[in-house]
N, C-alpha and C. Protein backbone atom coordinates (compact mmCIF):
# COMPACT_ATOMS: atom_id res chain seq x y z
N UNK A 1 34.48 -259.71 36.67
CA UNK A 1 33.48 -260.37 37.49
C UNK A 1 32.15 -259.64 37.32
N UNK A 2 31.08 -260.14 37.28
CA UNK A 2 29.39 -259.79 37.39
C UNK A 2 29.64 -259.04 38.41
N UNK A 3 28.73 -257.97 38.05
CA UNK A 3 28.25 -257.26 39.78
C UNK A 3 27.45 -257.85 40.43
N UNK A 4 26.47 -258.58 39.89
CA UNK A 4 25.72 -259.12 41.11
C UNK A 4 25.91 -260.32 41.50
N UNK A 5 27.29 -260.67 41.22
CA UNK A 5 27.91 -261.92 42.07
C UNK A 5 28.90 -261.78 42.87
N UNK A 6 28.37 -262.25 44.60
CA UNK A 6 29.28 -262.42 45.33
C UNK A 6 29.52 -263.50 45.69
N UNK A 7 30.78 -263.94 45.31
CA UNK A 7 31.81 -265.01 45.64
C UNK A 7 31.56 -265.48 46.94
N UNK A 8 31.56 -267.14 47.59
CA UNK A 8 31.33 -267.63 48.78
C UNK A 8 32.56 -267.22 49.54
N UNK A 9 33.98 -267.47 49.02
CA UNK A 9 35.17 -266.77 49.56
C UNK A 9 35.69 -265.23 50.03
N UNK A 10 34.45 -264.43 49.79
CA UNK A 10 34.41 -262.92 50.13
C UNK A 10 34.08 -262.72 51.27
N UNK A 11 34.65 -262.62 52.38
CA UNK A 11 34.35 -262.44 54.00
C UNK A 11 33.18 -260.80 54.17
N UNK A 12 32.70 -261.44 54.95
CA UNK A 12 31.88 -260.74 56.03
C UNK A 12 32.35 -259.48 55.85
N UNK A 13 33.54 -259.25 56.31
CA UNK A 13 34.15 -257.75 56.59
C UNK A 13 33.84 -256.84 55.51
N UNK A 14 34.35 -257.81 54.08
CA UNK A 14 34.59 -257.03 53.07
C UNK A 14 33.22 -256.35 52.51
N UNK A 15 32.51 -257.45 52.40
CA UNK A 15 30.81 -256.84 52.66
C UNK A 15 30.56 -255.89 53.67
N UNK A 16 30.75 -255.75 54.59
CA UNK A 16 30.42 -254.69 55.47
C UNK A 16 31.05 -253.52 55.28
N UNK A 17 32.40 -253.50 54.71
CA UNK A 17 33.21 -252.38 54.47
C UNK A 17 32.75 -251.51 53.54
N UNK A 18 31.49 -252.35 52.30
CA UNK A 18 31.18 -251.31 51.13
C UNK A 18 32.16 -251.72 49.73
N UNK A 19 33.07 -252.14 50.13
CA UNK A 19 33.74 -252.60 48.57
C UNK A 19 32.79 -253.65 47.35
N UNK A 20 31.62 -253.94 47.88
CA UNK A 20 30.34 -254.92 47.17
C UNK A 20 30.11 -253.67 45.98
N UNK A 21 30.02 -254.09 45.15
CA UNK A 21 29.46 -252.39 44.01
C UNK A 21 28.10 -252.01 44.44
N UNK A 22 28.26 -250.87 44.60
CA UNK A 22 26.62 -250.16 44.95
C UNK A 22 25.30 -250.22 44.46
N UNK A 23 25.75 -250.69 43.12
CA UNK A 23 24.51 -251.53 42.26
C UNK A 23 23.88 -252.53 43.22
N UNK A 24 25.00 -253.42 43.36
CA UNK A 24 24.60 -254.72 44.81
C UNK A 24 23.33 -254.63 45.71
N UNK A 25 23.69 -253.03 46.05
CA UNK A 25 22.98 -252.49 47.86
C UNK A 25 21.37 -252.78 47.24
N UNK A 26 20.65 -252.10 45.92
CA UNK A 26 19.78 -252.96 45.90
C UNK A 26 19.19 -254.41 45.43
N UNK A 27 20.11 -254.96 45.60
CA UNK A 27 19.94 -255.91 44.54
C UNK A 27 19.16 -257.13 46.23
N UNK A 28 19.46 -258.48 45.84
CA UNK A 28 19.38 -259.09 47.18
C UNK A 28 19.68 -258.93 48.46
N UNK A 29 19.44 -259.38 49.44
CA UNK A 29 20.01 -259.24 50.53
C UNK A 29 21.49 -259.43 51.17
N UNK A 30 22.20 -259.37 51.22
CA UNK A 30 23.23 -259.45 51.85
C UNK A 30 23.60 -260.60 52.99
N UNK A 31 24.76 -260.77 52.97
CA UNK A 31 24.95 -261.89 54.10
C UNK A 31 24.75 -261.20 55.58
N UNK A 32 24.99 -259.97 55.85
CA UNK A 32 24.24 -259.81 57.15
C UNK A 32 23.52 -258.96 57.38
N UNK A 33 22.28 -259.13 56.08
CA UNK A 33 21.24 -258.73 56.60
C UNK A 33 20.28 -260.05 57.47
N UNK A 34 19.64 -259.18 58.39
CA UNK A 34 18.72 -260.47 59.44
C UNK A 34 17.97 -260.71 59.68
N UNK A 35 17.44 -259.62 58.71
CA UNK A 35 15.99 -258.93 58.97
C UNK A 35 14.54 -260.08 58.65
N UNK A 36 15.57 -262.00 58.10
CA UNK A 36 14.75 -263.11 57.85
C UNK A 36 13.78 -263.57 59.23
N UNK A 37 12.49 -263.71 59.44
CA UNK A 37 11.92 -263.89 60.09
C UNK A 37 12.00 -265.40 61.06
N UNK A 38 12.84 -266.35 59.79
CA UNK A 38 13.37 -267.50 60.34
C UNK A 38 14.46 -267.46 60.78
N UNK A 39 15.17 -266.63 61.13
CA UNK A 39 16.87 -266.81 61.32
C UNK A 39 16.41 -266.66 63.16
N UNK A 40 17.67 -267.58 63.70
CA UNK A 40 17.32 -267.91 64.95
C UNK A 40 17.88 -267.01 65.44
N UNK A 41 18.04 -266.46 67.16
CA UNK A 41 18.32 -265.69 67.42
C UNK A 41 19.98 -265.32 67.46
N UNK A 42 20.61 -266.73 67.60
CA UNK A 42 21.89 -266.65 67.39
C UNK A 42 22.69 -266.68 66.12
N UNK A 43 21.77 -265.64 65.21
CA UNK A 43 22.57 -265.43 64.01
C UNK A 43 23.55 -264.95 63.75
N UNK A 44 23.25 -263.51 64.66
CA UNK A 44 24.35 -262.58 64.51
C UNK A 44 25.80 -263.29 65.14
N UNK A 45 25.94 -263.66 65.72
CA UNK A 45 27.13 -264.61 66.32
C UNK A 45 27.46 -265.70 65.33
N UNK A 46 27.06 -266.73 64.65
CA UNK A 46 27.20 -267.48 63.75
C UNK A 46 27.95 -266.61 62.23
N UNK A 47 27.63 -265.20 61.68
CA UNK A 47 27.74 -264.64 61.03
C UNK A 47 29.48 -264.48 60.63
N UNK A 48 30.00 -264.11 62.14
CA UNK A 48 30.94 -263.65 62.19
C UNK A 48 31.91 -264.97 62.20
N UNK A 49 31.23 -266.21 62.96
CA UNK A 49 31.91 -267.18 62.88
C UNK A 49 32.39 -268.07 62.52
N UNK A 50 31.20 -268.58 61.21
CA UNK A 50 31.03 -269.87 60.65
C UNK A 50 31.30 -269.37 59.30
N UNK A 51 31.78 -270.93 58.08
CA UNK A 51 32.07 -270.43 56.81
C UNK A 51 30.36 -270.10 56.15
N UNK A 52 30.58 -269.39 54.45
CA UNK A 52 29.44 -269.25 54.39
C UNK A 52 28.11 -270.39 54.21
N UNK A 53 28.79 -271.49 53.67
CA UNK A 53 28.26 -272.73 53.58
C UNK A 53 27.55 -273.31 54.81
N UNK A 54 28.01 -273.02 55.86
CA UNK A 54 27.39 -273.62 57.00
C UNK A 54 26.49 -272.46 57.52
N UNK A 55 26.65 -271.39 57.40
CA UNK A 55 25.58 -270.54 57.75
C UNK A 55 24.49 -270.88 56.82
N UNK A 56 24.71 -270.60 55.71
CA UNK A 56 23.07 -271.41 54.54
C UNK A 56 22.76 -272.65 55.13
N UNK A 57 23.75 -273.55 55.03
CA UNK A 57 23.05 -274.64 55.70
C UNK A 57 21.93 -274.69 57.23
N UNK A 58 22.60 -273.61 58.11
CA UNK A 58 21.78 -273.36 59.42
C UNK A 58 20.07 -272.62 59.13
N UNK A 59 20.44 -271.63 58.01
CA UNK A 59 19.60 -271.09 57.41
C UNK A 59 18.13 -271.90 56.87
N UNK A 60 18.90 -272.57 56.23
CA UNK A 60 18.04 -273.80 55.41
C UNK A 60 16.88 -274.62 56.68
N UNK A 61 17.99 -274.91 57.52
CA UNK A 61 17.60 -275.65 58.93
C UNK A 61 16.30 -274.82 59.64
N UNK A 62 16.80 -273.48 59.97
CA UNK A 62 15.77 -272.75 60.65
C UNK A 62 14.74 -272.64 59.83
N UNK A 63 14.58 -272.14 58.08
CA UNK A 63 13.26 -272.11 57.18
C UNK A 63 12.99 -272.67 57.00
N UNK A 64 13.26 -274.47 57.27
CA UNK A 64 12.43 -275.48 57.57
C UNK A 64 11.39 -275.31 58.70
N UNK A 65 12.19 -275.15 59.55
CA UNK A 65 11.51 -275.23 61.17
C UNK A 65 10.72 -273.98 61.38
N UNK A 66 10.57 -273.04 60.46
CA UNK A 66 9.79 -271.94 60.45
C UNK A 66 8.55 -272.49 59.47
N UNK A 67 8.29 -272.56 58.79
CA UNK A 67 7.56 -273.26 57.34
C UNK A 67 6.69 -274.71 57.86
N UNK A 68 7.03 -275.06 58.99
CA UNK A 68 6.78 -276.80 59.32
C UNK A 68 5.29 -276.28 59.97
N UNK A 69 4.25 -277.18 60.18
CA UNK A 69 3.06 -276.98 60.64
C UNK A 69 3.17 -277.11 62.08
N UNK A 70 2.87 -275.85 62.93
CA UNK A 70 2.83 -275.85 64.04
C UNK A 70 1.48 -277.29 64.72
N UNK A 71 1.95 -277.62 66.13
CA UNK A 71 0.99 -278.74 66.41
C UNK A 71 -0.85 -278.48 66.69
N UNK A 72 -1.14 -277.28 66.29
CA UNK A 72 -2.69 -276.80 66.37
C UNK A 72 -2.69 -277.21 64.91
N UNK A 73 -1.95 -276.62 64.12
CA UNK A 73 -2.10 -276.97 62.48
C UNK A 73 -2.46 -278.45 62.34
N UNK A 74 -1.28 -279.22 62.69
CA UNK A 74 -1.29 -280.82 62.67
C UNK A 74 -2.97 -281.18 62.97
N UNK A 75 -3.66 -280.24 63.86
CA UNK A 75 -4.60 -281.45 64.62
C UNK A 75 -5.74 -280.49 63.87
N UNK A 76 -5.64 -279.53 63.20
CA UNK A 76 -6.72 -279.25 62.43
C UNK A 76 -6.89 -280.19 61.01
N UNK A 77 -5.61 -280.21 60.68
CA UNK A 77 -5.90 -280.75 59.22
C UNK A 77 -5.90 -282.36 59.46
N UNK A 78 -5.90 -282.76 60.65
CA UNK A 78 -6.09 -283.72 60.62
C UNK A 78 -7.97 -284.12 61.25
N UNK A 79 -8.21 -283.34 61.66
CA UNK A 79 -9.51 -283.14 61.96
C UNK A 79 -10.35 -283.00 60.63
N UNK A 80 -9.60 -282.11 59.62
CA UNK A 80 -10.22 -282.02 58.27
C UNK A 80 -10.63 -283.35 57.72
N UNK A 81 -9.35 -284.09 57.80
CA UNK A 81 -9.28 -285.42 57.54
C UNK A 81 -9.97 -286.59 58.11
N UNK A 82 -10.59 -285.95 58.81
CA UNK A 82 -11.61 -287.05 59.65
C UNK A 82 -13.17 -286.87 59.71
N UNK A 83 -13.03 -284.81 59.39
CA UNK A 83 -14.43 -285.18 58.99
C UNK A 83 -15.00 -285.67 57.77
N UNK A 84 -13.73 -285.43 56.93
CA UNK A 84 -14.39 -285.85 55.42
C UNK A 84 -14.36 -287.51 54.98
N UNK A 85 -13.42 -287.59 56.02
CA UNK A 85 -13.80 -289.39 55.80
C UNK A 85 -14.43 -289.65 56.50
N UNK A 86 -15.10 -289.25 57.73
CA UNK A 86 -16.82 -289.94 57.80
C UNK A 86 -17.84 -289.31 57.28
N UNK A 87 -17.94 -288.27 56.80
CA UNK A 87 -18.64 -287.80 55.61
C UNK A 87 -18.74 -288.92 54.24
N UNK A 88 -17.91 -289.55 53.22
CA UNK A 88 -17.38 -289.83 52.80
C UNK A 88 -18.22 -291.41 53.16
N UNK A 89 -17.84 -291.79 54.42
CA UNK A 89 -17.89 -293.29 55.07
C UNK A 89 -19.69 -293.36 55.12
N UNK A 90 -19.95 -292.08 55.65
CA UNK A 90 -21.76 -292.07 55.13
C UNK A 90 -22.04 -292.26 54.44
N UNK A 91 -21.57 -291.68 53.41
CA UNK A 91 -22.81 -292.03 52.09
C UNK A 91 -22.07 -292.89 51.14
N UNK A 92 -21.12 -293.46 51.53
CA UNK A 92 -20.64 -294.64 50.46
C UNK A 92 -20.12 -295.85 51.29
N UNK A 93 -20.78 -296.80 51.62
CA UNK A 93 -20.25 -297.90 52.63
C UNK A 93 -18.87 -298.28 52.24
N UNK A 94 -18.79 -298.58 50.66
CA UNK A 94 -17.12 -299.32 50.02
C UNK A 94 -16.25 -298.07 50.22
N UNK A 95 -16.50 -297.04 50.49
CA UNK A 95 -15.47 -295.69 50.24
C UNK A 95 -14.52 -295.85 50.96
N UNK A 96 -13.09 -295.82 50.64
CA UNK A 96 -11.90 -295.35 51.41
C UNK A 96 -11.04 -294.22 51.15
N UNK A 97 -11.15 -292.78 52.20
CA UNK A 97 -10.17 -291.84 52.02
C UNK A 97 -8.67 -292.45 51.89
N UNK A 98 -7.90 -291.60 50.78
CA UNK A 98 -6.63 -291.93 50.96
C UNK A 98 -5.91 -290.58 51.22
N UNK A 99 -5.08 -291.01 51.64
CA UNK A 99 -4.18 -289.41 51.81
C UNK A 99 -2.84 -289.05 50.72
N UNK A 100 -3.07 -288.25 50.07
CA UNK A 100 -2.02 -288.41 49.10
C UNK A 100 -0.90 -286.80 49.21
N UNK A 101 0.16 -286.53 48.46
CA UNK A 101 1.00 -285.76 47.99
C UNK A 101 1.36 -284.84 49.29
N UNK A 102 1.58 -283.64 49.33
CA UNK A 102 2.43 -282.80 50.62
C UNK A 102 2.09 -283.61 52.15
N UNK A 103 0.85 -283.53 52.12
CA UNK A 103 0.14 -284.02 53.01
C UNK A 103 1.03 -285.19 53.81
N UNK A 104 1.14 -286.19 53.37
CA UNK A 104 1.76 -287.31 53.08
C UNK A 104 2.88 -287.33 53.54
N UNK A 105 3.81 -286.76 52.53
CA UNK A 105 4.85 -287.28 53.03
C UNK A 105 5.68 -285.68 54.03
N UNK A 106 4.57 -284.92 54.45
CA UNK A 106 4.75 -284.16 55.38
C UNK A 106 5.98 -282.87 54.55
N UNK A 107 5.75 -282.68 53.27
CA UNK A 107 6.54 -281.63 52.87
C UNK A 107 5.86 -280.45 52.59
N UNK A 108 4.61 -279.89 53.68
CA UNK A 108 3.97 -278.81 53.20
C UNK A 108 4.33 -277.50 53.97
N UNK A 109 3.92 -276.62 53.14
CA UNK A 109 3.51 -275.32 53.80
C UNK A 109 2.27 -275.19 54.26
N UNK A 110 2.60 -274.25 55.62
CA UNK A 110 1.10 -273.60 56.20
C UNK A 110 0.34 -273.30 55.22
N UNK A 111 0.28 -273.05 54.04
CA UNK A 111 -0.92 -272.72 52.90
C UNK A 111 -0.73 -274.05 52.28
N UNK A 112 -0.75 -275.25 52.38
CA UNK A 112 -0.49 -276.29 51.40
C UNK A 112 -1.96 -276.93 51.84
N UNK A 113 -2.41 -276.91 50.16
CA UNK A 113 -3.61 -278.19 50.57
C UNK A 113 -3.93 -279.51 50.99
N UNK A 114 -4.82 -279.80 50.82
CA UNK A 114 -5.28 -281.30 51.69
C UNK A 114 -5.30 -282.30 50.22
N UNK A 115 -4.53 -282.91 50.05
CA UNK A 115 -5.36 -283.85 48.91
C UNK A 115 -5.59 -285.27 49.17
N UNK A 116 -6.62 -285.89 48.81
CA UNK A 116 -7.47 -286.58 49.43
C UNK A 116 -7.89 -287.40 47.96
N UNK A 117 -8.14 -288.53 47.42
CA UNK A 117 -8.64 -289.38 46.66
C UNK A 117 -9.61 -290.90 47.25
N UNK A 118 -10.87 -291.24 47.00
CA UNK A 118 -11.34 -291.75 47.08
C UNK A 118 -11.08 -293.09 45.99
């Protein structure tokens, strides 16, 4: 077996016990490390409980909901979006902002730009 592969069927314990090869310790993180800024507070309990598949999956869930634009965000960039289309609506009577890509269909990050086509 690779050392730096751990098997989804390798329990919790055995990871915690140290039998992982020591090469491992720096390699990625570990299944219980928690130290993820998105992991909810009831991780450590889920850890011990759930298979590993459904913990990634919860994982996945929370770094969505960490990553998603808080509602001050929403109403700035949408403010962006309003001044530049009456900006826009000034000096070109036929002009129509469109809203295109992350924006859109709402798959951005807090650093994701505005894109915008006339």
């Amino acid at each position: 077996m690779q050392e730096d592969f751990v098997p989804f069927h390798e329990t919790i314990q055995t990871i915690q016990s140290g039998s992982v090869s020591s090469s491992r310790q720096n390699g990625p993180a570990l299944i219980n490390d928690c130290s993820a800024p998105w992991l909810s507070s009831d991780v450590e309990s889920e850890l011990k409980s759930l298979p590993p598949f459904v913990r990634l999956h919860n994982e996945i869930i929370d770094f969505c909901r960490y990553i998603e634009p808080k509602d001050k965000e929403k109403r700035l960039r949408k403010k962006v979006i309003d001044d530049i289309t009456a900006v826009v609506s000034s000096l070109f009577d036929s002009a129509e902002v469109r809203v295109f890509g992350s924006e859109l269909t709402q798959l951005l990050t807090p650093t994701s730009d505005i894109d915008l086509v006339e």
